[in-house]
N, C-alpha and C. Protein backbone atom coordinates (compact mmCIF):
# COMPACT_ATOMS: atom_id res chain seq x y z
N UNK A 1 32.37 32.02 14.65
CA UNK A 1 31.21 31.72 15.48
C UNK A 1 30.06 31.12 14.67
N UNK A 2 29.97 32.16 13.45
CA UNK A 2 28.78 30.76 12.53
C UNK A 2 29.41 29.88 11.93
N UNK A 3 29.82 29.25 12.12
CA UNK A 3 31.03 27.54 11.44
C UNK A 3 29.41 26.75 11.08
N UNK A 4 29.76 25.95 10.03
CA UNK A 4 28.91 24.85 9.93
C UNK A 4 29.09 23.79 11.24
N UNK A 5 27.86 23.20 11.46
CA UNK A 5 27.95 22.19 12.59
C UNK A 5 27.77 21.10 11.93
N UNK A 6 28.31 19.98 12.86
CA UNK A 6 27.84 18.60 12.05
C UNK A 6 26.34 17.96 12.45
N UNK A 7 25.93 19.09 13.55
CA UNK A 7 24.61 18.76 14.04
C UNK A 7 23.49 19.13 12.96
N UNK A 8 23.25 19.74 12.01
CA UNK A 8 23.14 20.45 11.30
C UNK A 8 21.83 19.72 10.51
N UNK A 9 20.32 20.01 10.38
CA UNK A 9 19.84 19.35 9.60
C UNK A 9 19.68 19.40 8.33
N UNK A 10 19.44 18.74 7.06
CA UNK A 10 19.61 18.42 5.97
C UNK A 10 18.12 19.61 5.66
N UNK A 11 18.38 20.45 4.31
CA UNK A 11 16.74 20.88 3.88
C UNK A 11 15.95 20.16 3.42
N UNK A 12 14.35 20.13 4.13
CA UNK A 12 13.48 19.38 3.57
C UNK A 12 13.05 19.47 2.28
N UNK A 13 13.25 20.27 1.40
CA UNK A 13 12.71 20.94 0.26
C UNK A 13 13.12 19.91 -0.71
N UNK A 14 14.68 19.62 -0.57
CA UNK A 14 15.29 18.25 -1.59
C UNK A 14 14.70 17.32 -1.34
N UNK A 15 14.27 17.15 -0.14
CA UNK A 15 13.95 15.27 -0.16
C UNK A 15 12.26 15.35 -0.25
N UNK A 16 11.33 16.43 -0.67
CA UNK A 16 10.63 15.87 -0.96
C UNK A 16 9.90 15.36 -1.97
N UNK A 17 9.22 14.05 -1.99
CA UNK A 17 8.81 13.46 -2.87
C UNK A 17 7.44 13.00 -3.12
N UNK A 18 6.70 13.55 -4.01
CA UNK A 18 5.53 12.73 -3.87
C UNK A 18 4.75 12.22 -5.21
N UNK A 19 4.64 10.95 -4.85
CA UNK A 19 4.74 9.98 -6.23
C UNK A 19 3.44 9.14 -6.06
N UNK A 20 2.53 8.94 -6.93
CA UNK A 20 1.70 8.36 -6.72
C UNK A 20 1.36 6.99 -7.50
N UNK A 21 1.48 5.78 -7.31
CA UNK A 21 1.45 4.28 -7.50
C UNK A 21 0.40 3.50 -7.64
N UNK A 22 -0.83 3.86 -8.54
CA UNK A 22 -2.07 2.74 -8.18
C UNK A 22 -2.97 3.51 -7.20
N UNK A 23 -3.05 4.26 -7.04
CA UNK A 23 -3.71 4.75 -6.10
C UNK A 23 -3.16 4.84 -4.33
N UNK A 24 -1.55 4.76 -4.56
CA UNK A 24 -0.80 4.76 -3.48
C UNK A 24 0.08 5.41 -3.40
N UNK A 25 0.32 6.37 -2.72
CA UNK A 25 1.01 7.66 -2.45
C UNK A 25 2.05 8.10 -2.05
N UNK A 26 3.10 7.98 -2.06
CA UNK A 26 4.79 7.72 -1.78
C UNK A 26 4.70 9.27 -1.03
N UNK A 27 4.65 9.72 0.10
CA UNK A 27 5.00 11.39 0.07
C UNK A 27 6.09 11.15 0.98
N UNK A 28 7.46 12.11 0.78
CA UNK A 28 8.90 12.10 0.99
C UNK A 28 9.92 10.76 1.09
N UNK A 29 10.05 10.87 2.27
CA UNK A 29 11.31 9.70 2.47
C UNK A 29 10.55 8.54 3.07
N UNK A 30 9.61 7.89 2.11
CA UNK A 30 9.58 6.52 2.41
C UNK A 30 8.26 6.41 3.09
N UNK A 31 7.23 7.25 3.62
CA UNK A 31 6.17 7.22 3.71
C UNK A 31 4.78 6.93 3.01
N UNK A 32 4.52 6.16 3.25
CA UNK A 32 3.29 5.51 2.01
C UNK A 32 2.50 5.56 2.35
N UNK A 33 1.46 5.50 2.04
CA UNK A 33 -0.24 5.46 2.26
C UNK A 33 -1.21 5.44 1.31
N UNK A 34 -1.80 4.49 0.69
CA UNK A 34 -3.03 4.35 0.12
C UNK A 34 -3.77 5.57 0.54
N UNK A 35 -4.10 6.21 -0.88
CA UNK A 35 -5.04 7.47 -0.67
C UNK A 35 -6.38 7.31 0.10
N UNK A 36 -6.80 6.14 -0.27
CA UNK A 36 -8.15 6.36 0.26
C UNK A 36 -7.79 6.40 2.21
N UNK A 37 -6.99 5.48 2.53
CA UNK A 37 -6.65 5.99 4.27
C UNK A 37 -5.92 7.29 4.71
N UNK A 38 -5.38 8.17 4.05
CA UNK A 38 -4.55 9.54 3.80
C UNK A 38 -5.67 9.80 5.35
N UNK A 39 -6.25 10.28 5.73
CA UNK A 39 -6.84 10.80 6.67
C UNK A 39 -7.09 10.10 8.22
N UNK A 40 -6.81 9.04 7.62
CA UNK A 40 -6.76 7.74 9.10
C UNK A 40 -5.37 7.69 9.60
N UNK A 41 -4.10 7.88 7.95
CA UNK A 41 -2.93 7.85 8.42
C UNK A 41 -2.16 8.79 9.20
N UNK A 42 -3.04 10.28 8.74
CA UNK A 42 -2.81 11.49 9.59
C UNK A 42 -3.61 11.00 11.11
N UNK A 43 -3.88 11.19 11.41
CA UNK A 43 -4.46 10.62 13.03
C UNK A 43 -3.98 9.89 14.03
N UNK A 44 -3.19 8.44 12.81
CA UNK A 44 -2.12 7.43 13.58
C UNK A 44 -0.98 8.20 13.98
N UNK A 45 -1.08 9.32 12.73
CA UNK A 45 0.68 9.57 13.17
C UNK A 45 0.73 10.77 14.29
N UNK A 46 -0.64 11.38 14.38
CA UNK A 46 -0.76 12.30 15.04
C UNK A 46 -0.91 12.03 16.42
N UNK A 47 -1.04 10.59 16.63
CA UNK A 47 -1.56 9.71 18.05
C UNK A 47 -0.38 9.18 18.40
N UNK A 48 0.82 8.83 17.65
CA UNK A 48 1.52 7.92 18.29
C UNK A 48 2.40 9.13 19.20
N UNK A 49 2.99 10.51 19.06
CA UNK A 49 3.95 11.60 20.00
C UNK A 49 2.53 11.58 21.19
N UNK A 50 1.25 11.77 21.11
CA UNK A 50 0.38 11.67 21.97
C UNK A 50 0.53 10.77 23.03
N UNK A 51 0.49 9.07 22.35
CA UNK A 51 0.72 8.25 23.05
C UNK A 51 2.08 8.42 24.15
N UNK A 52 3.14 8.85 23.44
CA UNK A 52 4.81 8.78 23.74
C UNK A 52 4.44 9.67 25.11
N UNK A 53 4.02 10.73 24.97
CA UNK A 53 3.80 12.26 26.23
C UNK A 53 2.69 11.59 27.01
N UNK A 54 1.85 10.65 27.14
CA UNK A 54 0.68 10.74 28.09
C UNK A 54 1.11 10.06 29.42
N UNK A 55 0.96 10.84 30.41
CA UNK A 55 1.63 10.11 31.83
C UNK A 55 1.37 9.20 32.24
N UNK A 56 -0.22 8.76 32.05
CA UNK A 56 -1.01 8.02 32.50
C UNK A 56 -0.61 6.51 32.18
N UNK A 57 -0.28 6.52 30.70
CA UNK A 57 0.81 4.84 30.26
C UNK A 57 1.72 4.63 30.57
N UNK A 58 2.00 3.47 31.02
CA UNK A 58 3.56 2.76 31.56
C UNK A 58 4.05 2.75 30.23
N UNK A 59 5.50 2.87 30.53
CA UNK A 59 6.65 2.95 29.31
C UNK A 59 6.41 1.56 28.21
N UNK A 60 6.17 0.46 28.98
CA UNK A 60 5.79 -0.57 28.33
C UNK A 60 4.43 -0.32 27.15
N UNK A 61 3.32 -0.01 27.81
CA UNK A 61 2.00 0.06 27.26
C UNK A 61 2.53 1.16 25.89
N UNK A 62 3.02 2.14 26.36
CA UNK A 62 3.55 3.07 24.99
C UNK A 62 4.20 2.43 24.20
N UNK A 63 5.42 1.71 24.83
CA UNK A 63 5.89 0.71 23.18
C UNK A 63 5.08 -0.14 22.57
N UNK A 64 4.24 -0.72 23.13
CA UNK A 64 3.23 -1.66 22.51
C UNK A 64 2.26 -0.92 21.91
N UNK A 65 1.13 0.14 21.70
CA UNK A 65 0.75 1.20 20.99
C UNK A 65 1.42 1.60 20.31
N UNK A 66 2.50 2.47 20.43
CA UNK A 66 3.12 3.01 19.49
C UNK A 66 3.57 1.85 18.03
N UNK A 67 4.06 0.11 18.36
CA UNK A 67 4.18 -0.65 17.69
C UNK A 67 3.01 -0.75 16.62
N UNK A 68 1.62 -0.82 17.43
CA UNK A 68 0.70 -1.11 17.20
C UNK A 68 0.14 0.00 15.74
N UNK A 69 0.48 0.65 15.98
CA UNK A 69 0.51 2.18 15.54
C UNK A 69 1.44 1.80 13.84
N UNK A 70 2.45 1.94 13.98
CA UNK A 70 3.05 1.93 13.27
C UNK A 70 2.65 0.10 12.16
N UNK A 71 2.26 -0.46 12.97
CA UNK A 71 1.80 -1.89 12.01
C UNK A 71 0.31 -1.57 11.36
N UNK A 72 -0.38 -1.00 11.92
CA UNK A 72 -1.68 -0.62 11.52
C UNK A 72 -1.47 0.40 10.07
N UNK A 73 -0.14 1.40 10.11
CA UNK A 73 0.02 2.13 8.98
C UNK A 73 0.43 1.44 8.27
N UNK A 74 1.62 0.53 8.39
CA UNK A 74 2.16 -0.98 7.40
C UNK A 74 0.61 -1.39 6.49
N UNK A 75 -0.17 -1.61 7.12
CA UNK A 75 -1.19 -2.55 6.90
C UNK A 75 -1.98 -1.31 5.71
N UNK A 76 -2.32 -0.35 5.94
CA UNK A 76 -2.67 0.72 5.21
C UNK A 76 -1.79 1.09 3.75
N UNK A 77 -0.69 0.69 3.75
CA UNK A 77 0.16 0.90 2.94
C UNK A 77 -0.41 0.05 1.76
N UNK A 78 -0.88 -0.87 2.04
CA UNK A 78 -1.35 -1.99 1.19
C UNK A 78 -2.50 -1.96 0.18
N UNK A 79 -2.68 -2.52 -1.17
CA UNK A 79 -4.19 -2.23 -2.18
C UNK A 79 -4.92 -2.89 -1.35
N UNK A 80 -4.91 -4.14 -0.52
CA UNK A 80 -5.88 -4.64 0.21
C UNK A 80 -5.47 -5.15 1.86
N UNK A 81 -5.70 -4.30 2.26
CA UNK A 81 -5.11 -4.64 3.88
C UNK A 81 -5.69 -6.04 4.49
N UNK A 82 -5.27 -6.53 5.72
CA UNK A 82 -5.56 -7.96 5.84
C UNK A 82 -6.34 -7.40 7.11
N UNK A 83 -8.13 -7.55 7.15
CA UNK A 83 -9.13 -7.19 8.06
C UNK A 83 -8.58 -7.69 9.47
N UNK A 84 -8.13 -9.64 9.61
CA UNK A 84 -8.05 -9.90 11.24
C UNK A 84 -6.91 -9.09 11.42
N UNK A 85 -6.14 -8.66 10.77
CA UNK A 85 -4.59 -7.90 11.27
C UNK A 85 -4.95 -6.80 12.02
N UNK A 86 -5.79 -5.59 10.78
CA UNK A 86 -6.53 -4.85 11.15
C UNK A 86 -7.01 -4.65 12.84
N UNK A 87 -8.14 -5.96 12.60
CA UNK A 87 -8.91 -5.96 14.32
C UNK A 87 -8.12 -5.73 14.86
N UNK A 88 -7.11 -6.99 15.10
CA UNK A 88 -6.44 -7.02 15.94
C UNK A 88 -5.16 -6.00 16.58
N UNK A 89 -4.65 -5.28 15.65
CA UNK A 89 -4.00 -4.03 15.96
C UNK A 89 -4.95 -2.97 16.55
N UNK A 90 -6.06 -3.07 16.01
CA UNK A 90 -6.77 -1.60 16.65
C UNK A 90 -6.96 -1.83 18.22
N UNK A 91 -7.75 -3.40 18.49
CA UNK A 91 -8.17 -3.15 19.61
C UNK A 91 -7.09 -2.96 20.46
N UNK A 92 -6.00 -3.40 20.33
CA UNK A 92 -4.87 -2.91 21.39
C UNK A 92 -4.49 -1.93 21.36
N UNK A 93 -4.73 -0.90 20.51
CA UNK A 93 -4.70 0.86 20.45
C UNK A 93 -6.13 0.78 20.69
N UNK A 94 -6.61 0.72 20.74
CA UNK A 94 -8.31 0.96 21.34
C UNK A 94 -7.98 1.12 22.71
N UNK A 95 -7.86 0.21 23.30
CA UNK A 95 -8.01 -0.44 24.66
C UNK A 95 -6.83 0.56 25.61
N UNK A 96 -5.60 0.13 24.94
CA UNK A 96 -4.76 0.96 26.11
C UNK A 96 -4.76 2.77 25.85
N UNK A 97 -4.86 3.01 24.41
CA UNK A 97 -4.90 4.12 24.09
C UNK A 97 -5.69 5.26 24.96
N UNK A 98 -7.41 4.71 24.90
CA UNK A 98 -8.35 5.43 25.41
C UNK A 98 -8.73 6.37 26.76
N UNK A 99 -7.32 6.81 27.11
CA UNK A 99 -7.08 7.90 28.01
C UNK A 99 -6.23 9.02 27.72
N UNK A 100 -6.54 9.79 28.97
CA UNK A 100 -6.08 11.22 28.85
C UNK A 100 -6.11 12.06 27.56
N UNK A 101 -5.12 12.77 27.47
CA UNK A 101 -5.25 13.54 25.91
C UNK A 101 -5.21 12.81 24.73
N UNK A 102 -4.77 11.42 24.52
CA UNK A 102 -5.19 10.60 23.41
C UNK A 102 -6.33 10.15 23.32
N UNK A 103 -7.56 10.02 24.24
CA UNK A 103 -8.66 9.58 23.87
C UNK A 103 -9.89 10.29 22.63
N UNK A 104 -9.16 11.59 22.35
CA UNK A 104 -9.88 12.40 21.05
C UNK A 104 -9.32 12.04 20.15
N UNK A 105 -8.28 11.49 20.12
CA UNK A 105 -7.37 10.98 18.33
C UNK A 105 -8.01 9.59 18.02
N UNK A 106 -8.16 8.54 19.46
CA UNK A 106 -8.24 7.25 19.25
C UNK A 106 -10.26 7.79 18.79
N UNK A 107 -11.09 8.30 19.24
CA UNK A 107 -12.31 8.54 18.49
C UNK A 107 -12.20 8.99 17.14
N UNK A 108 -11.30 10.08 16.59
CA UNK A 108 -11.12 9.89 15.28
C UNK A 108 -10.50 9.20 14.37
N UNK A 109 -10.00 8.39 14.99
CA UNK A 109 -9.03 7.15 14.37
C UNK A 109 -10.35 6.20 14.18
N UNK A 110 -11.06 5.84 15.65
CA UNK A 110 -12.25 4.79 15.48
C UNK A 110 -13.22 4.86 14.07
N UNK A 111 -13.72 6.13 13.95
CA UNK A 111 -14.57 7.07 13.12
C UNK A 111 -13.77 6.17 11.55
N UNK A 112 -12.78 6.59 11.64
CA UNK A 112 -12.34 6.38 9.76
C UNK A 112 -11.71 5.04 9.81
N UNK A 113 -11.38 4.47 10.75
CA UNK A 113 -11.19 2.69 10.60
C UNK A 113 -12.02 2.04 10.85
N UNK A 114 -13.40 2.33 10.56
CA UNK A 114 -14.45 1.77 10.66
C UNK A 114 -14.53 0.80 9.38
N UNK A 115 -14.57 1.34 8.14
CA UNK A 115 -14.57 0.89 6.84
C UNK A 115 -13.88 -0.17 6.74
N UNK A 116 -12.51 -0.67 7.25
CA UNK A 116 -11.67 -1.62 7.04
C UNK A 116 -12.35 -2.88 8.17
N UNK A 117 -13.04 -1.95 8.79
CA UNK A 117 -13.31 -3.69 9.95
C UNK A 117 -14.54 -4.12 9.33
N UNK A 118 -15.01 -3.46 8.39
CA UNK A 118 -16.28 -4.43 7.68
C UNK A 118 -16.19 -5.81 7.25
């Protein structure tokens, strides 16, 4: 009755890794982030299962955020991120984001991606 399963997940303890590059932060399997955004990148990632659960977005509008989401951390990954990329990813997580229970992540997301739209 306890047999190993093949469903079975792997321990996190081996794979993790955290390596730091220039001031850029490798933590586990492939996750990067420039230290100085470490706190903007927690927020994105904390917004995009937000985005996925909110009723209020069409299935469409969530893949396009959630994209949005995930290019905006790309862009963070970087010693110098590219500002129009920047704009332009936020305001489309700005815009569709700014309801229901995601509209408190997208204000603290606004708050610390302020610096990059200078």
């Amino acid at each position: 009755m306890e047999a190993a399963s093949t469903y079975r997940r792997s321990e996190m303890e081996s794979r993790i890794n955290i390596t730091n590059i220039r001031g850029v932060t490798v933590v586990g399997d492939g996750n990067v982030v420039n230290t100085t955004f470490t706190d903007l990148s927690r927020v994105l990632t904390e917004m995009k299962p937000a985005v996925l659960n909110e009723p209020t977005l069409q299935d469409n509008q969530k893949l396009n955020v959630v994209a949005d989401i995930d290019a905006l951390q790309a862009q963070l990954q970087k010693p110098e991120s590219q500002k129009s990329v920047i704009q332009a990813l936020w305001s489309g997580v700005e815009k569709v984001a700014a309801v229901g229970g995601v509209i408190e992540l997208v204000h603290r997301a606004s708050e610390l991606i302020q610096p990059l739209l200078k």
